[in-house]
Structure formats: structure tokens, C-alpha cells
Protein backbone atom coordinates (compact mmCIF):
# COMPACT_ATOMS: atom_id res chain seq x y z
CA UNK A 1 144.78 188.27 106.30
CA UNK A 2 145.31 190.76 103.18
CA UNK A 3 147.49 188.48 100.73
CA UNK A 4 149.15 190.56 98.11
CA UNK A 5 147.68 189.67 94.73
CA UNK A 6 149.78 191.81 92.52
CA UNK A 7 153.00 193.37 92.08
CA UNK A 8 153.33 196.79 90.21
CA UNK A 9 156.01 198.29 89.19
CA UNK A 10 156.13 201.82 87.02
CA UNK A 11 157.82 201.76 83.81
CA UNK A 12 159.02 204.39 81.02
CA UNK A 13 158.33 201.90 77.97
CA UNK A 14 155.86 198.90 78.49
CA UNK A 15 157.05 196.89 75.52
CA UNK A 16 160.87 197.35 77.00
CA UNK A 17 159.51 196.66 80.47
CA UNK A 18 157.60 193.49 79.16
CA UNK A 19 160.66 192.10 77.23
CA UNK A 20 163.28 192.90 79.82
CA UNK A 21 160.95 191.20 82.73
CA UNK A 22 160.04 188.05 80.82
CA UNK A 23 164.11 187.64 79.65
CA UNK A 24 165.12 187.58 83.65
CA UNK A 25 162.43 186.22 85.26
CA UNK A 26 160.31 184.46 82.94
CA UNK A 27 157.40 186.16 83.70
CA UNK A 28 154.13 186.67 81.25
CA UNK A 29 152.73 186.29 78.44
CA UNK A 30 151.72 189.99 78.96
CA UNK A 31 147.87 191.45 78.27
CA UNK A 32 148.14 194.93 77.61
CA UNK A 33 145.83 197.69 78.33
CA UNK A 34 146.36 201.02 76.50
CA UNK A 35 145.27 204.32 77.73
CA UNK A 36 142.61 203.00 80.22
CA UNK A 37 139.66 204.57 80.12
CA UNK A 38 138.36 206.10 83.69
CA UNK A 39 135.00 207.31 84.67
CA UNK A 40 136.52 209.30 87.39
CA UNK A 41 140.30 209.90 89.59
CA UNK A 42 140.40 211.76 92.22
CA UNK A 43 144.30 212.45 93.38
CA UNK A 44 144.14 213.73 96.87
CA UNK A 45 140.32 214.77 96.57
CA UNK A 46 141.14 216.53 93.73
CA UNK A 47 139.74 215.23 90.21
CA UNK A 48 142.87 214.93 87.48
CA UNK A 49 143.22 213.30 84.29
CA UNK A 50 144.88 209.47 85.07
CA UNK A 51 145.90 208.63 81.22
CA UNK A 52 147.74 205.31 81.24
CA UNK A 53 148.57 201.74 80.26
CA UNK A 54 148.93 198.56 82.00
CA UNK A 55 150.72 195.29 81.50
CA UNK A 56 149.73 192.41 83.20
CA UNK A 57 151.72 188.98 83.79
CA UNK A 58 151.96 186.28 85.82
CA UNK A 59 154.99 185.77 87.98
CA UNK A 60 154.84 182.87 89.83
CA UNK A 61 152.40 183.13 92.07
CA UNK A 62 151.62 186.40 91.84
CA UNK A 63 150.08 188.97 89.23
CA UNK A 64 152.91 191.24 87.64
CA UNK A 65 151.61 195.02 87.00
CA UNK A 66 153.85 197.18 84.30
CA UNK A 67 152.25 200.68 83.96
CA UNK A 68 153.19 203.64 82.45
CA UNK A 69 151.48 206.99 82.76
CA UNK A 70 151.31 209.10 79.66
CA UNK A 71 149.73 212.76 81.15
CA UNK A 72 151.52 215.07 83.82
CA UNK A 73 149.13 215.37 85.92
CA UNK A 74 149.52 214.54 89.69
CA UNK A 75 148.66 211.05 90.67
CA UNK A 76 149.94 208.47 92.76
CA UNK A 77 152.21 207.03 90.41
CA UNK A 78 154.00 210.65 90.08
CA UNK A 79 153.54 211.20 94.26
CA UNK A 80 156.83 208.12 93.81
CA UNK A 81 157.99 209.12 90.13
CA UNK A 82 157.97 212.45 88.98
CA UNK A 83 156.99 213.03 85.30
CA UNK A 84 159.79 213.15 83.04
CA UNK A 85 162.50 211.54 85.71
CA UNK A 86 162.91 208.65 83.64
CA UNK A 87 162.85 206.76 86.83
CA UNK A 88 161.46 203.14 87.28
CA UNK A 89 160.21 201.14 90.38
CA UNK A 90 158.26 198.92 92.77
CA UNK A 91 155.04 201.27 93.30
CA UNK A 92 152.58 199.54 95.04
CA UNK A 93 151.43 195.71 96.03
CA UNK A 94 147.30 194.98 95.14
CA UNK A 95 145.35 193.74 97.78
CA UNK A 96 141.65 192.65 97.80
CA UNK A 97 139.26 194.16 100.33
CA UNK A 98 135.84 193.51 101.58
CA UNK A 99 134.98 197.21 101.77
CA UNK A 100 136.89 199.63 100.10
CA UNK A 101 135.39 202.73 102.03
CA UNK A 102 135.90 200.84 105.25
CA UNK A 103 139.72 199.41 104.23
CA UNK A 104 140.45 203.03 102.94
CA UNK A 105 139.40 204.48 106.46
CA UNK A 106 141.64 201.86 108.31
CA UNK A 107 144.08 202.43 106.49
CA UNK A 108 144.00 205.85 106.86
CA UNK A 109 143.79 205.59 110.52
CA UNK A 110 147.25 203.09 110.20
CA UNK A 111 149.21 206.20 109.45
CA UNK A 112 148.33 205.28 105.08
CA UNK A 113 146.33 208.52 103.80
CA UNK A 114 144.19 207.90 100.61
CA UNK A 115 146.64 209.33 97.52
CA UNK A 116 144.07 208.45 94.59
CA UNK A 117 140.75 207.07 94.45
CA UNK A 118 139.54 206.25 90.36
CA UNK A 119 136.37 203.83 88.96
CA UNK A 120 136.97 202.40 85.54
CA UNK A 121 134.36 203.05 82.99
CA UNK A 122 133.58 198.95 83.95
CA UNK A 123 132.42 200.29 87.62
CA UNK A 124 135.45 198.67 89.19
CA UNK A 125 136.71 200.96 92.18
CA UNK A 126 140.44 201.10 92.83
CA UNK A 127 142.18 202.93 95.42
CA UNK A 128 146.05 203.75 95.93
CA UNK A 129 147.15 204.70 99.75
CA UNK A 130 150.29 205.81 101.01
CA UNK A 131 152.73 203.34 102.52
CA UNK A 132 155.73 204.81 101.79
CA UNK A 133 156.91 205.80 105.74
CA UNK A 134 155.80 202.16 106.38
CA UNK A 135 156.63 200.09 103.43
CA UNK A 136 158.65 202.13 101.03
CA UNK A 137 155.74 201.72 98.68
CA UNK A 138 152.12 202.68 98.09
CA UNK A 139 148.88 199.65 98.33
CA UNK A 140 146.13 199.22 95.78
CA UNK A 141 142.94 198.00 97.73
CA UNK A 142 140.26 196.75 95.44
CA UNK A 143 137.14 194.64 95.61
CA UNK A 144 137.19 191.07 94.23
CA UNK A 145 134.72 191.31 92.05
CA UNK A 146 133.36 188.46 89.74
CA UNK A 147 134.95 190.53 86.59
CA UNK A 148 138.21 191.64 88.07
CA UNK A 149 138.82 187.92 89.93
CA UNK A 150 137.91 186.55 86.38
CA UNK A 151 140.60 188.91 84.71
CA UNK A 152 143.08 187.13 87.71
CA UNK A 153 142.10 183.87 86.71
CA UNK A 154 142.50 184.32 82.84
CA UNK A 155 145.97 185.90 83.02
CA UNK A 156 147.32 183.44 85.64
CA UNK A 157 145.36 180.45 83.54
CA UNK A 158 147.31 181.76 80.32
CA UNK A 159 150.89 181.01 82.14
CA UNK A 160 150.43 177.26 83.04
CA UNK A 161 152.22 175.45 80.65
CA UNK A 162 152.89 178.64 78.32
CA UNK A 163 155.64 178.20 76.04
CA UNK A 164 156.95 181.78 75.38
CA UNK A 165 155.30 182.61 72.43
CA UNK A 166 153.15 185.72 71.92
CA UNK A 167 154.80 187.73 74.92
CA UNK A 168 152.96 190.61 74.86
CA UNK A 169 148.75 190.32 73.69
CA UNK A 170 146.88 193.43 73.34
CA UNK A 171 143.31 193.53 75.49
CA UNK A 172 140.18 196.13 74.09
């Protein structure tokens, strides 16, 4: 079983995305990361530039994602939103993986071609495949590492018993 762990959605304006999210839903408090910094991204084999910032909440149960890409270069978040279309949306659910070369290739072989493969300066792998025929959306497959199931912990830890104050809390 492959539980989603997070929700991500692409926004135009984090802080609008944040506020707006937490007022319907009570989502958050929010830790932001701002302009990410990647050892490599590879968007359909192809290295490119993947400038952006994240937002991450809890909601419920799960991890809420807000990011925002600031470059024009292709990428998986532009395969669903072009730059510059001011539109918003569910982009992919996160799922943890044993493997990631082994997931990627099953998922490949499921009709889900790898879109974008990047490693954070950190080391941790991500990679974003292609669900959209399937699912209407792309998948994130990750491995749980100690540092990024720690990151999970803290941010869902934060929202038990939080009482709305200091929404949004700046990371780096």
C-alpha cells in the first residue's frame, strides 16, 4: 500500500495561498521554504533551473504542500500550469517509496512517465511522474528518510493543539 502523505497544490502567491487555506479549512501553521536550493533537476532528462518555494501545513491528516515556481523554465509544475497563466491547482499527491529507481520504473511501466527527477542540496531525491490520463494529477515518490520523515513529524507535531497564531514561520 502507497498512502498519500501530502497534498500539493500550485499557487501564484504563497502568503495569499497560506491565508486563504488556513481561513477555510483551518489548515497550518505554515513553514515556509523560499527559493529551494537544488543540487540538480532534470525535467524530462533534460537539466533546467527548478527556482521555487514551498509551504507546508498540516491538514488533518495529511501534509498540505503550497508551491510556487518563480523561473520559466519547463518543469513539472508548468507540464499542468503554464508560466504566467495565473492558474492554480491540485498538482500532485506525495507518496513514500522503498526504491525510487525501482517505483519510478513501475510507474513508468503503469502508463506514468518520469516528468522531473531533482536532489536537494540535503541529498534528498524527489521525483514527479505523470498521472494526469490516470488521475488528473501528477505523484511525488520519495524516500522516507530519517530527515524528511522528521520534517513530517515536526510540521504535523506543530498542529496538535495549535491555536492559530504565527500562521506562516519561515524555515533556513
Amino acid at each position: 500500500m502507497l498512502p498519500v502523505r501530502q497534498l500539493a497544490y500550485k499557487v501564484n502567491d504563497l502568503e495569499a495561498a497560506i491565508k486563504r487555506h488556513h481561513r477555510q479549512f483551518g489548515s497550518g501553521p505554515f513553514f515556509v521554504a523560499r527559493h529551494i536550493k537544488l543540487a540538480s533537476s532534470q525535467h524530462r532528462g533534460v537539466e533546467q533551473p527548478f527556482d521555487h518555494s514551498s509551504a507546508y501545513g498540516q491538514w488533518g491528516g495529511v501534509m498540505l504542500e503550497l508551491v510556487v515556481q518563480h523561473n520559466p523554465e519547463p518543469s513539472a509544475l508548468h507540464e499542468m500550469f503554464a508560466w504566467n497563466s495565473g492558474r492554480e491547482g491540485l498538482h500532485h499527491a506525495a507518496l513514500f517509496v522503498d526504491d525510487l529507481a525501482v517505483a519510478i520504473g513501475r510507474f513508468t511501466a503503469d502508463g506514468m512517465p518520469l516528468e522531473q527527477l531533482s536532489v536537494t542540496e540535503g541529498g534528498t531525491a524527489f521525483a514527479f511522474v505523470d498521472a494526469r490520463p490516470s488521475f488528473g494529477h501528477m505523484f511525488e515518490l520519495y524516500e522516507p528518510t530519517p530527515l524528511l520523515t522528521g520534517f513530517y513529524d515536526m510540521v504535523a507535531k506543530a498542529a496538535q493543539g495549535w491555536d492559530g497564531r504565527d500562521l506562516i514561520r519561515e524555515l533556513g
